[in-house]
C-alpha atoms as a PDB file:
ATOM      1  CA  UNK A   1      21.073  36.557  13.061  1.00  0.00           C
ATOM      2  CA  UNK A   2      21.939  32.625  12.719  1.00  0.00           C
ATOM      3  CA  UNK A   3      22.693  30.567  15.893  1.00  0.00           C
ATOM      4  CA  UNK A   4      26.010  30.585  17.259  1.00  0.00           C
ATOM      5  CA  UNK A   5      26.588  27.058  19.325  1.00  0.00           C
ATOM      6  CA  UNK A   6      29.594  28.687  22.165  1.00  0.00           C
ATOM      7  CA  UNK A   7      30.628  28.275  25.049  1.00  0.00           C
ATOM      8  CA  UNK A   8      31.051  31.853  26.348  1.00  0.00           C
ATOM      9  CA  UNK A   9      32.514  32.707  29.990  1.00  0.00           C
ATOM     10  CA  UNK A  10      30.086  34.530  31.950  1.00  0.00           C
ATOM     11  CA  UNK A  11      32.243  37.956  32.009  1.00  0.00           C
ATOM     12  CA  UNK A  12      31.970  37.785  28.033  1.00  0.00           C
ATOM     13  CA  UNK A  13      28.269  37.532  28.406  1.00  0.00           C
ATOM     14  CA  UNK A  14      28.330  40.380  30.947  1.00  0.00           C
ATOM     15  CA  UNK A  15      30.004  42.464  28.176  1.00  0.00           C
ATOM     16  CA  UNK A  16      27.985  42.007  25.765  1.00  0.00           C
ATOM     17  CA  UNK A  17      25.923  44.903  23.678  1.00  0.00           C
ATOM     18  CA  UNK A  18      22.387  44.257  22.293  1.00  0.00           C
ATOM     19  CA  UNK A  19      19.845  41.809  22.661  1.00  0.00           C
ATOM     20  CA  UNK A  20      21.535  38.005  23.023  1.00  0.00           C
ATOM     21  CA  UNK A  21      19.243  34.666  23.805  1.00  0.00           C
ATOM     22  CA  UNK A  22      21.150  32.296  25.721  1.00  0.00           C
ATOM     23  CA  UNK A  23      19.716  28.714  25.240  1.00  0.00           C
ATOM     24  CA  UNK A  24      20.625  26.316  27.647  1.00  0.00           C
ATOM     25  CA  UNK A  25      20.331  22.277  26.931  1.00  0.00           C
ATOM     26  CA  UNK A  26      21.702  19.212  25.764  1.00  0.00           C
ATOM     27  CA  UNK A  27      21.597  17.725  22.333  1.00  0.00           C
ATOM     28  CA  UNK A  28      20.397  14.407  23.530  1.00  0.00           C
ATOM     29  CA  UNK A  29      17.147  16.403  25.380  1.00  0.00           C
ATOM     30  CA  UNK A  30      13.629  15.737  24.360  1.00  0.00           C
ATOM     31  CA  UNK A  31      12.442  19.019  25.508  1.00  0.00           C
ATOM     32  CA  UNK A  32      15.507  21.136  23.806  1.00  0.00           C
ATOM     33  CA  UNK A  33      14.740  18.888  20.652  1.00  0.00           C
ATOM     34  CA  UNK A  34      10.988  19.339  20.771  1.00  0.00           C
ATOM     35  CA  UNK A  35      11.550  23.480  21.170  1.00  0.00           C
ATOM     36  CA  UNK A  36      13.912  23.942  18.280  1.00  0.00           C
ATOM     37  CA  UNK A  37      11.701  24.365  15.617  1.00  0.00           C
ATOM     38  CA  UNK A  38       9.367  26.393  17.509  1.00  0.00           C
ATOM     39  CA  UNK A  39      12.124  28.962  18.776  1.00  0.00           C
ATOM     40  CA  UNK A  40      13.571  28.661  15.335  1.00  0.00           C
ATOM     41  CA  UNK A  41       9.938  30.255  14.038  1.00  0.00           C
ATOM     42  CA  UNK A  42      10.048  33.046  16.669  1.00  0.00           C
ATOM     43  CA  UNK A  43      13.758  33.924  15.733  1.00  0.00           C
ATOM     44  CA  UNK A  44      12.815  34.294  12.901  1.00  0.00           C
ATOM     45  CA  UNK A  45      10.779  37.233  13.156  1.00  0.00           C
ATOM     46  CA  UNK A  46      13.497  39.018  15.330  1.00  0.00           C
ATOM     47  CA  UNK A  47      16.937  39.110  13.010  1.00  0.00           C
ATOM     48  CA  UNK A  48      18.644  41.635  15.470  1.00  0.00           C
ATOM     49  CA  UNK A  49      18.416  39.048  18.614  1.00  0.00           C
ATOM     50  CA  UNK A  50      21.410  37.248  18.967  1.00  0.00           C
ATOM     51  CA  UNK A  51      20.941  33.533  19.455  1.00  0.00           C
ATOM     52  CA  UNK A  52      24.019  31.092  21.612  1.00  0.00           C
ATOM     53  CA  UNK A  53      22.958  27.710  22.186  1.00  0.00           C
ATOM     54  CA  UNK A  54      25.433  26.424  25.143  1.00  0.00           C
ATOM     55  CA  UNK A  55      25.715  22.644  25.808  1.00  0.00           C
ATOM     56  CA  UNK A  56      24.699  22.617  29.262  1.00  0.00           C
ATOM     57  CA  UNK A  57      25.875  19.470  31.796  1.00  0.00           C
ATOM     58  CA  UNK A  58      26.335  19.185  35.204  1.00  0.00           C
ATOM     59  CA  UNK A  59      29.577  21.062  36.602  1.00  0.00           C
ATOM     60  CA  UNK A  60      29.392  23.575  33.464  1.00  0.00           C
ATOM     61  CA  UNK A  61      30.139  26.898  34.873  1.00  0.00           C
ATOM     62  CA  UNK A  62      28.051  29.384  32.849  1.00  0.00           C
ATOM     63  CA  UNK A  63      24.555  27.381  33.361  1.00  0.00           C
ATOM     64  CA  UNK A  64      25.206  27.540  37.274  1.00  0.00           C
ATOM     65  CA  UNK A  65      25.859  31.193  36.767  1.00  0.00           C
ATOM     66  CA  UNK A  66      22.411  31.434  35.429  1.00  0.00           C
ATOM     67  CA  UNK A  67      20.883  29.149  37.310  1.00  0.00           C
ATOM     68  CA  UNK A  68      19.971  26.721  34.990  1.00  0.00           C
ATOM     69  CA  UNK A  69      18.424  23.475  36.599  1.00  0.00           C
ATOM     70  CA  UNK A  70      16.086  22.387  33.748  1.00  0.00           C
ATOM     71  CA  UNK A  71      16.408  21.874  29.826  1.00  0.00           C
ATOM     72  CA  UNK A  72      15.578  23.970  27.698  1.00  0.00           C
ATOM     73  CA  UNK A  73      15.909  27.022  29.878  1.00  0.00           C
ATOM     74  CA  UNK A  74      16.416  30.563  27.990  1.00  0.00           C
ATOM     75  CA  UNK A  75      17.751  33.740  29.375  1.00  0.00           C
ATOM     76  CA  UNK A  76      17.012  37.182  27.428  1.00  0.00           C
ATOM     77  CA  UNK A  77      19.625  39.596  27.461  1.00  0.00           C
ATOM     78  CA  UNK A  78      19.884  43.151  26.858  1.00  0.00           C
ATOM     79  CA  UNK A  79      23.565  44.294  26.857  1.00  0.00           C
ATOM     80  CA  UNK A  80      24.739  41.757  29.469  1.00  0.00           C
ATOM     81  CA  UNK A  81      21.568  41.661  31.871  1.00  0.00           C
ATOM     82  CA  UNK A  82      19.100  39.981  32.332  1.00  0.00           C
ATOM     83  CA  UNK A  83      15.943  40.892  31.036  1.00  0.00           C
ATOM     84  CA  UNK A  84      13.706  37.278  31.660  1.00  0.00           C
ATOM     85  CA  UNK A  85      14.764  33.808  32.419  1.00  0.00           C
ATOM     86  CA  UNK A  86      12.375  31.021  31.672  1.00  0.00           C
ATOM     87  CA  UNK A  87      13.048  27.041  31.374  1.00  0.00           C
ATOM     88  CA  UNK A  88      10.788  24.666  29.119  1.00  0.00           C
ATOM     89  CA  UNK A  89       8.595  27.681  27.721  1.00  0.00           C
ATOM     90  CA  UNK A  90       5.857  27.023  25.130  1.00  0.00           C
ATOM     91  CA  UNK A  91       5.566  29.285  22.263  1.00  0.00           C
ATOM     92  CA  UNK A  92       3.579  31.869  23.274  1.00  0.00           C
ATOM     93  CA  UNK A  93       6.259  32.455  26.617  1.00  0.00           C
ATOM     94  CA  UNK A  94       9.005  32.781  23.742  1.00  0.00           C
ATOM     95  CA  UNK A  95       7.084  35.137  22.054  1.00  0.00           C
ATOM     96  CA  UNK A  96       6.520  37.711  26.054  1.00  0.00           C
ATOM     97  CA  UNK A  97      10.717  36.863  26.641  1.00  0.00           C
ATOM     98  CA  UNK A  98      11.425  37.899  22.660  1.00  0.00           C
ATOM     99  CA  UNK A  99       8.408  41.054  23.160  1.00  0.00           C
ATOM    100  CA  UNK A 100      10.013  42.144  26.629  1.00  0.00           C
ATOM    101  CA  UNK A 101      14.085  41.774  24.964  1.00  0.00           C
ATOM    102  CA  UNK A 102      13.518  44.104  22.329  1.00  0.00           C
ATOM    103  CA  UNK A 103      11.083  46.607  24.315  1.00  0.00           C
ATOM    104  CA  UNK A 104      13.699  46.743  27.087  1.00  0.00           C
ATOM    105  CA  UNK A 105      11.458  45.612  29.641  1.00  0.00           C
ATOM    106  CA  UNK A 106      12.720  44.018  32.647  1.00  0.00           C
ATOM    107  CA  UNK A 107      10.966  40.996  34.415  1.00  0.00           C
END
């Protein structure tokens, strides 16, 4: 599925049905810069995960829902919960979030 850039409320999250990557960062970020193309090559391989990107800042409401206190910072979900959380992940901890999403793992 292509990347939706939103900016969901955290109840529409909750509802939500399938497997959904939340991105968290800022278009100006290094780190969310330097991770695009390697998410974009993991995505790639899963075309049923749902991908937002949210534009994260201080005082945004969904990030502090989540936590979020670094960029990037993912969160896998499986129909609204939370399956892993990670912030500035590497390739290969894309790759055990995307592997525990779609086995419906929980970590």
């Amino acid at each position: 599925m292509p990347m939706e850039t939103i900016e969901p409320t955290r109840e529409e999250i909750d509802q939500t049905s399938g497997p959904v990557l939340l991105e968290f960062g800022a278009s100006w970020c290094s780190h969310c810069r330097a991770l695009e193309p390697q998410l974009a090559e993991v995505l790639a391989s899963y075309p049923d995960v749902r991908h937002l990107k949210v534009e994260d800042a201080s005082g945004k409401r969904l990030g502090r829902s989540f936590g979020v206190t670094l960029w990037p910072t993912l969160v896998f979900l499986q129909d609204g919960r939370i399956v892993k959380k990670m912030a500035r992940p590497d390739r290969s901890e894309i790759m055990q979030g995307m592997k525990a999403l779609t086995a419906g793992e929980t970590g």
